[in-house]
PDB file of N, CA and C in Angstrom:
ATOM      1  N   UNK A   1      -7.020 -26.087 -12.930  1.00  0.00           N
ATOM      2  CA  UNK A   1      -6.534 -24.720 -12.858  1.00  0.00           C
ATOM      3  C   UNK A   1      -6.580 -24.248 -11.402  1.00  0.00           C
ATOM      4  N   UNK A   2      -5.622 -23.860 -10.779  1.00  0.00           N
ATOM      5  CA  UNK A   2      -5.983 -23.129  -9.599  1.00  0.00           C
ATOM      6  C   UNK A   2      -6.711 -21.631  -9.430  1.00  0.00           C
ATOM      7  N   UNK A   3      -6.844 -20.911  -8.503  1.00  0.00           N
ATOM      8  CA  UNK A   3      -7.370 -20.249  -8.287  1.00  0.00           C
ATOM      9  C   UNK A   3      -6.884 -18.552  -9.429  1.00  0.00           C
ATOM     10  N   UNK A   4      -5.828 -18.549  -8.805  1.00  0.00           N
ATOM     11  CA  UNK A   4      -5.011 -17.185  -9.144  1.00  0.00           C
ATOM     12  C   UNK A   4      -5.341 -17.618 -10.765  1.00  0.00           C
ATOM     13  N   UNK A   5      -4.854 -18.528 -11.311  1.00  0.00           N
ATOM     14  CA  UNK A   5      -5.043 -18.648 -13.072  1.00  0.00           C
ATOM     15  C   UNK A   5      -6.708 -18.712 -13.289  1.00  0.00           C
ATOM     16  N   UNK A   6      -7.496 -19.026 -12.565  1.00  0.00           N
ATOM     17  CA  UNK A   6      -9.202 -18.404 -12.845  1.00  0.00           C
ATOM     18  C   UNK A   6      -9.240 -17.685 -12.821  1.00  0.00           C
ATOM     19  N   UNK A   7      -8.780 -16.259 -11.515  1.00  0.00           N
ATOM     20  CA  UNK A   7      -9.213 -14.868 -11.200  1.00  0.00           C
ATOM     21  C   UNK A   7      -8.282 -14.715 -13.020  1.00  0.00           C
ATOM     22  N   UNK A   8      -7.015 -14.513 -13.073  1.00  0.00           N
ATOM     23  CA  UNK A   8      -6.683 -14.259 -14.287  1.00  0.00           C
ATOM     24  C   UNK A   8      -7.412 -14.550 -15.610  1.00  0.00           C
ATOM     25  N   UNK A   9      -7.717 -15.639 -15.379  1.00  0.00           N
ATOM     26  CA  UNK A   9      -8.671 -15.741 -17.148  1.00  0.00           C
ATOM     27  C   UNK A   9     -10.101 -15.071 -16.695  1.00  0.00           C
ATOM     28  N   UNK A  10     -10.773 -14.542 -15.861  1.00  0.00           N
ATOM     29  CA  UNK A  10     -11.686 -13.879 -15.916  1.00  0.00           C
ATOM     30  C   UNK A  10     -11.605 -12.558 -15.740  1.00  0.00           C
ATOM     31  N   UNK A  11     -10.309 -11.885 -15.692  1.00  0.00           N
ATOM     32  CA  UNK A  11      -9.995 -10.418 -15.716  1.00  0.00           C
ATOM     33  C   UNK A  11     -10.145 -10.329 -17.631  1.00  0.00           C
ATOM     34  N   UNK A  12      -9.291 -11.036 -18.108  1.00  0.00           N
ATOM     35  CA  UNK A  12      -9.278 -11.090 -19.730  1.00  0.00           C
ATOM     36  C   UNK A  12     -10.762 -11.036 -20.024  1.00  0.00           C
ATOM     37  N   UNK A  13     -11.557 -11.597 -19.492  1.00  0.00           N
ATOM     38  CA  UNK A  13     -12.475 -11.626 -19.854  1.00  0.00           C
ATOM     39  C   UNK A  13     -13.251 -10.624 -19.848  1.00  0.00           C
ATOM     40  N   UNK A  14     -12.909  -9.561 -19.297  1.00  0.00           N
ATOM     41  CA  UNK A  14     -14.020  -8.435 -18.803  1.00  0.00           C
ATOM     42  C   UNK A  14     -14.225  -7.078 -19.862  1.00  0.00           C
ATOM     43  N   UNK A  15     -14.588  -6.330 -19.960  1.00  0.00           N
ATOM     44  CA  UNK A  15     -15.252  -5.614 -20.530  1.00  0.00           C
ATOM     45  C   UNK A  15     -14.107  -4.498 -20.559  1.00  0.00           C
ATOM     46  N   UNK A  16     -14.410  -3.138 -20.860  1.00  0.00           N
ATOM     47  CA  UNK A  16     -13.455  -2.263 -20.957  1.00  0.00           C
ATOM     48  C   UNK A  16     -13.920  -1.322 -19.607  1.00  0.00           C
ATOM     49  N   UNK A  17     -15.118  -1.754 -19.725  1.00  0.00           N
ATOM     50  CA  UNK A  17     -15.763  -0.579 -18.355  1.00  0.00           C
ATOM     51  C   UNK A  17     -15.940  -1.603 -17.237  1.00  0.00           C
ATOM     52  N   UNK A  18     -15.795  -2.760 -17.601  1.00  0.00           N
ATOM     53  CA  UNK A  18     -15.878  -3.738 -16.467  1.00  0.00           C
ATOM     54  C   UNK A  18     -14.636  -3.927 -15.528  1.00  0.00           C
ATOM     55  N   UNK A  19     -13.573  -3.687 -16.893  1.00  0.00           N
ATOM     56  CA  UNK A  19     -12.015  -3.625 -15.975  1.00  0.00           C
ATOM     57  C   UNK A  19     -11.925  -2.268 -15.346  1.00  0.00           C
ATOM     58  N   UNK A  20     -11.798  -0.598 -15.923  1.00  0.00           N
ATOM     59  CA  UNK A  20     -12.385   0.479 -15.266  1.00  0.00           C
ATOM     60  C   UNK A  20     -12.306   0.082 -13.906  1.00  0.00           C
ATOM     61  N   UNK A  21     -13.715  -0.437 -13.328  1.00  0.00           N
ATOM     62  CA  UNK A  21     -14.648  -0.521 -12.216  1.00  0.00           C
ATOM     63  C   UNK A  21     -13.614  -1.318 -11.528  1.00  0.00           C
ATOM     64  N   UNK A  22     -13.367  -2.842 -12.115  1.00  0.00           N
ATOM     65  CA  UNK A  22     -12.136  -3.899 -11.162  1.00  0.00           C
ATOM     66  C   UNK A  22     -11.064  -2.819 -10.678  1.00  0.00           C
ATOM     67  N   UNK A  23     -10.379  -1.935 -11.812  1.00  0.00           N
ATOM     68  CA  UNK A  23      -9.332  -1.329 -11.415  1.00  0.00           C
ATOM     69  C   UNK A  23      -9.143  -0.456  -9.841  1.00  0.00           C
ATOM     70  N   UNK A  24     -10.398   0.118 -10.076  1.00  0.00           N
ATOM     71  CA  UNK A  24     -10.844   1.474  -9.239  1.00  0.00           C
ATOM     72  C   UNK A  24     -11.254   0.636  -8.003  1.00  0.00           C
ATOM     73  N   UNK A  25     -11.977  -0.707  -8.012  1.00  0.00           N
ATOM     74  CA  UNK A  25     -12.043  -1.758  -7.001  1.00  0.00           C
ATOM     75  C   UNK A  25     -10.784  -2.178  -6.136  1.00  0.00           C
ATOM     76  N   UNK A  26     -10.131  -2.618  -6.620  1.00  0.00           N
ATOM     77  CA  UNK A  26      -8.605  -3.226  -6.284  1.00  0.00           C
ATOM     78  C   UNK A  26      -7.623  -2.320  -5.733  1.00  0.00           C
ATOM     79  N   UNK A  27      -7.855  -1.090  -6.481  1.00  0.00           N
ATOM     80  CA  UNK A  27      -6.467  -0.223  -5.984  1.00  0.00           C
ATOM     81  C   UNK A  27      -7.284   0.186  -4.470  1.00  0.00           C
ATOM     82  N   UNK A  28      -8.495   0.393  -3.769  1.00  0.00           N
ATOM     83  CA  UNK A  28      -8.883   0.839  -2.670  1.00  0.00           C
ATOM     84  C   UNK A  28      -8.489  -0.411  -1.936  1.00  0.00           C
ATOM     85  N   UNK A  29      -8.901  -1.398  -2.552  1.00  0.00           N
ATOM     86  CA  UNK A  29      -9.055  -2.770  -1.680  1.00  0.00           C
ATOM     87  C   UNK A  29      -7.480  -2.606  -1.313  1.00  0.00           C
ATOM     88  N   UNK A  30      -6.519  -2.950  -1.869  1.00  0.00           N
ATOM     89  CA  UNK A  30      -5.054  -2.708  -1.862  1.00  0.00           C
ATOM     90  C   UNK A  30      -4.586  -2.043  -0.801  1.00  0.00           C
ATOM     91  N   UNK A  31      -4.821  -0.712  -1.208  1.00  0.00           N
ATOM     92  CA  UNK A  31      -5.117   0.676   0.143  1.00  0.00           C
ATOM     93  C   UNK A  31      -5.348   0.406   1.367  1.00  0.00           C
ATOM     94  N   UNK A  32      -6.683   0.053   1.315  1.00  0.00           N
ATOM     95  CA  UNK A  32      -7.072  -0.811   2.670  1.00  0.00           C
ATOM     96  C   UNK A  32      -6.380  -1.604   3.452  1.00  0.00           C
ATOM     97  N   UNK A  33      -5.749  -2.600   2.775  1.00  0.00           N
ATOM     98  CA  UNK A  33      -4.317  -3.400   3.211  1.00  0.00           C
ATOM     99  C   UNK A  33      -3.484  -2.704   3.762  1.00  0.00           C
ATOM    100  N   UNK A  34      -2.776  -2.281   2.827  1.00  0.00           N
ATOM    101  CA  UNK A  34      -1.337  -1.032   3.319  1.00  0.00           C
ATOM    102  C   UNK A  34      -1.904  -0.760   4.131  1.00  0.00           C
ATOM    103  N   UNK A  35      -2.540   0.482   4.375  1.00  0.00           N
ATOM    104  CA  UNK A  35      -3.257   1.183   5.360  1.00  0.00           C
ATOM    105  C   UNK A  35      -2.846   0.461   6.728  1.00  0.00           C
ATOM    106  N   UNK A  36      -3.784  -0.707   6.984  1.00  0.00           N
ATOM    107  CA  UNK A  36      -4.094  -1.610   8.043  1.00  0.00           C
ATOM    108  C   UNK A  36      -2.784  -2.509   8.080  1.00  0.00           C
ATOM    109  N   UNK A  37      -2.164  -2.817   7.832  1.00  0.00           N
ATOM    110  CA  UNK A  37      -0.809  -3.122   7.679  1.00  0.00           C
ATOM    111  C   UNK A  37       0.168  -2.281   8.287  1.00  0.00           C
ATOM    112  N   UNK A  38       0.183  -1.017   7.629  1.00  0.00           N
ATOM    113  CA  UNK A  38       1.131   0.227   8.161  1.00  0.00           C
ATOM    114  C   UNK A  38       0.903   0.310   9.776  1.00  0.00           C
ATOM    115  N   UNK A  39      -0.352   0.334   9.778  1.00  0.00           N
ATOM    116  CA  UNK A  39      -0.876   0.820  11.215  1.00  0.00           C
ATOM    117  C   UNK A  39      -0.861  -0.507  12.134  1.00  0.00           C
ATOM    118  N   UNK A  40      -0.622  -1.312  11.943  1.00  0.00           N
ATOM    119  CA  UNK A  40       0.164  -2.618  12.855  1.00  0.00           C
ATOM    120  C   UNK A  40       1.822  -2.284  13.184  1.00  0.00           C
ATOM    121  N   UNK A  41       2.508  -2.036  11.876  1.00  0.00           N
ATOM    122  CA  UNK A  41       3.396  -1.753  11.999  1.00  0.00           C
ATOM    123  C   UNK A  41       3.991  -0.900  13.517  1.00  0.00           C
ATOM    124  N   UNK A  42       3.007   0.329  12.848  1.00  0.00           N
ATOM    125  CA  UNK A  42       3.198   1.320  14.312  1.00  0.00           C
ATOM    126  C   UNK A  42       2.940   1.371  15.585  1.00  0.00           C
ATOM    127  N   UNK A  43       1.797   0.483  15.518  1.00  0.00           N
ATOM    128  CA  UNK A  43       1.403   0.254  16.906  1.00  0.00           C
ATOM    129  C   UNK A  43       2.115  -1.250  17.853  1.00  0.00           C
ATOM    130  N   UNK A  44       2.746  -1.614  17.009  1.00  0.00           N
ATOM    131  CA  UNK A  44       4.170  -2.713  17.327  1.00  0.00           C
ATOM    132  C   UNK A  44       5.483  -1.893  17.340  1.00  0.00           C
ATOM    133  N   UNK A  45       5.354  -0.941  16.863  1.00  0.00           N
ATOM    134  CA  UNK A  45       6.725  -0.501  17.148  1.00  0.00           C
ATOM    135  C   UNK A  45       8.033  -0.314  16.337  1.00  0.00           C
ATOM    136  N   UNK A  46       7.209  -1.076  14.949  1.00  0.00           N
ATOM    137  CA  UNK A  46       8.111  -1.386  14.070  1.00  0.00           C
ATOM    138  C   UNK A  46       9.150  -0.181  13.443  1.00  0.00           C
ATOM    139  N   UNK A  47       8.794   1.193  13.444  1.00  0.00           N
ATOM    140  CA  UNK A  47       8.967   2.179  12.405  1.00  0.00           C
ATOM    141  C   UNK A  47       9.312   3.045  13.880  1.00  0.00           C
ATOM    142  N   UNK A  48       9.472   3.116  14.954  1.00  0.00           N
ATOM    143  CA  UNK A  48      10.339   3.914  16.093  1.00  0.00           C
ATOM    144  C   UNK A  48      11.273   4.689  15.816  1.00  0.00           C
ATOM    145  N   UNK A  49      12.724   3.186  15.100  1.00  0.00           N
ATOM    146  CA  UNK A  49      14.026   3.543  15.079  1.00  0.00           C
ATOM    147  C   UNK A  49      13.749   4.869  14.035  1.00  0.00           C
ATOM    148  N   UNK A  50      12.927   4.587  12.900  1.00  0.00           N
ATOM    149  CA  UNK A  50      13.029   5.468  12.059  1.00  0.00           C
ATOM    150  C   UNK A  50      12.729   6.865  12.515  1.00  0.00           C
ATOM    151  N   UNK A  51      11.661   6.753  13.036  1.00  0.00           N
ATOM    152  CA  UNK A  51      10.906   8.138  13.171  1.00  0.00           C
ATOM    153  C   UNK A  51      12.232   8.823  14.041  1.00  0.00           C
ATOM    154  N   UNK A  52      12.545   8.289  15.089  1.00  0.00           N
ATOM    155  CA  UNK A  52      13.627   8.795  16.001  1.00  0.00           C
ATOM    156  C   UNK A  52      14.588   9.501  15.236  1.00  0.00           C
ATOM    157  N   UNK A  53      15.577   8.265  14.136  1.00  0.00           N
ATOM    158  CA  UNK A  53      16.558   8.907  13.085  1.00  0.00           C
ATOM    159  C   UNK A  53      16.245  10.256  12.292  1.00  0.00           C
ATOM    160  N   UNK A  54      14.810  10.132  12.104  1.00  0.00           N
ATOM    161  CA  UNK A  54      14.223  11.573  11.158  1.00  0.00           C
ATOM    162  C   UNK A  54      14.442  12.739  11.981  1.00  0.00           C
ATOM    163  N   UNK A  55      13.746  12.589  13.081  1.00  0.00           N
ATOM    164  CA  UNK A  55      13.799  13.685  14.024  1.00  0.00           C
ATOM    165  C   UNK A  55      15.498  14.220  14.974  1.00  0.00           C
ATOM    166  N   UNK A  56      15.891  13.193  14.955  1.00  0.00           N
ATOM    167  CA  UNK A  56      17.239  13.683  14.917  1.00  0.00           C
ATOM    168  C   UNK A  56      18.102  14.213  13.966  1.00  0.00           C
ATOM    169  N   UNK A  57      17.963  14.120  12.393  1.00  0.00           N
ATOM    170  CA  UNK A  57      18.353  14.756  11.417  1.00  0.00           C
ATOM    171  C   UNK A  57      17.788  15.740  11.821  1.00  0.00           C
ATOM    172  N   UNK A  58      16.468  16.215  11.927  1.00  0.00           N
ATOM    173  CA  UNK A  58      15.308  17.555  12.110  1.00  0.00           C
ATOM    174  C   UNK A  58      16.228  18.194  12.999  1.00  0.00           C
ATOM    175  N   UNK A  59      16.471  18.018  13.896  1.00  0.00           N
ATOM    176  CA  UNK A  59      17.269  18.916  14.995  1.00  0.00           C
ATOM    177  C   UNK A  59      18.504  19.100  14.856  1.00  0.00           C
ATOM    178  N   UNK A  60      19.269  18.019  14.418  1.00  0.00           N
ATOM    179  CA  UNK A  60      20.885  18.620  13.752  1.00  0.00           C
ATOM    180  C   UNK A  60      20.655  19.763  12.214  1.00  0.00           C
ATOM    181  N   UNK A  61      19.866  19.696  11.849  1.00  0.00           N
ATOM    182  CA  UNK A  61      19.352  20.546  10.655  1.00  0.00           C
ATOM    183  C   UNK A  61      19.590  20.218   9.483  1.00  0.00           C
ATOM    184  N   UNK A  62      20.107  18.865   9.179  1.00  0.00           N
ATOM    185  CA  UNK A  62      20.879  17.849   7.849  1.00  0.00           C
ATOM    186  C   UNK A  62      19.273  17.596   7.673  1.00  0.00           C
ATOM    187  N   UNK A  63      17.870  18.426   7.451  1.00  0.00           N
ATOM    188  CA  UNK A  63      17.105  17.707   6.570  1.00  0.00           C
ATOM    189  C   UNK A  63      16.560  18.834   5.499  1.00  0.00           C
ATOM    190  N   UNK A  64      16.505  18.986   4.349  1.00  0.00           N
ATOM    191  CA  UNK A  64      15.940  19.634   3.200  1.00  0.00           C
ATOM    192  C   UNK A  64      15.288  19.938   3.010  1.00  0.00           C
ATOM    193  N   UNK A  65      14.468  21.001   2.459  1.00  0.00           N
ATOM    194  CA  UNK A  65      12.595  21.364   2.413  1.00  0.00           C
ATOM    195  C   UNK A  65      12.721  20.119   1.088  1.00  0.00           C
ATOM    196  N   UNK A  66      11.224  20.089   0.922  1.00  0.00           N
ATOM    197  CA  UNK A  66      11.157  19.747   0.148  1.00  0.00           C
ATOM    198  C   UNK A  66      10.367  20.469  -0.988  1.00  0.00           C
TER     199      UNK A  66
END
């Protein structure tokens, strides 16, 4: 069995308050990623063109409240 099909048969395995806890575990851990991910992004430069395009809608006035 490889890895990913162990972590899987031992999620089945868990409890109702045991998954709970995994859940509430994982979605931060996850977070954490994105997060630190996003923020590479920006500090490379990746997301510029965008921000630029936004702020130029902002000033032609083509952007919507929300």
């Amino acid at each position: 069995m490889n890895t990913l099909q162990d972590i899987e048969q031992a999620i089945k395995q868990l409890s109702p308050e045991e998954l709970a806890a995994f859940r509430t575990w994982f979605a931060e851990f996850d977070a954490e990623i994105w997060d630190k991910q996003f923020e590479a992004d920006v500090a490379a430069g990746k997301l510029d063109a965008l921000a630029e395009k936004a702020l130029k809608h902002l000033l032609e006035g083509s952007c919507t409240d929300l």
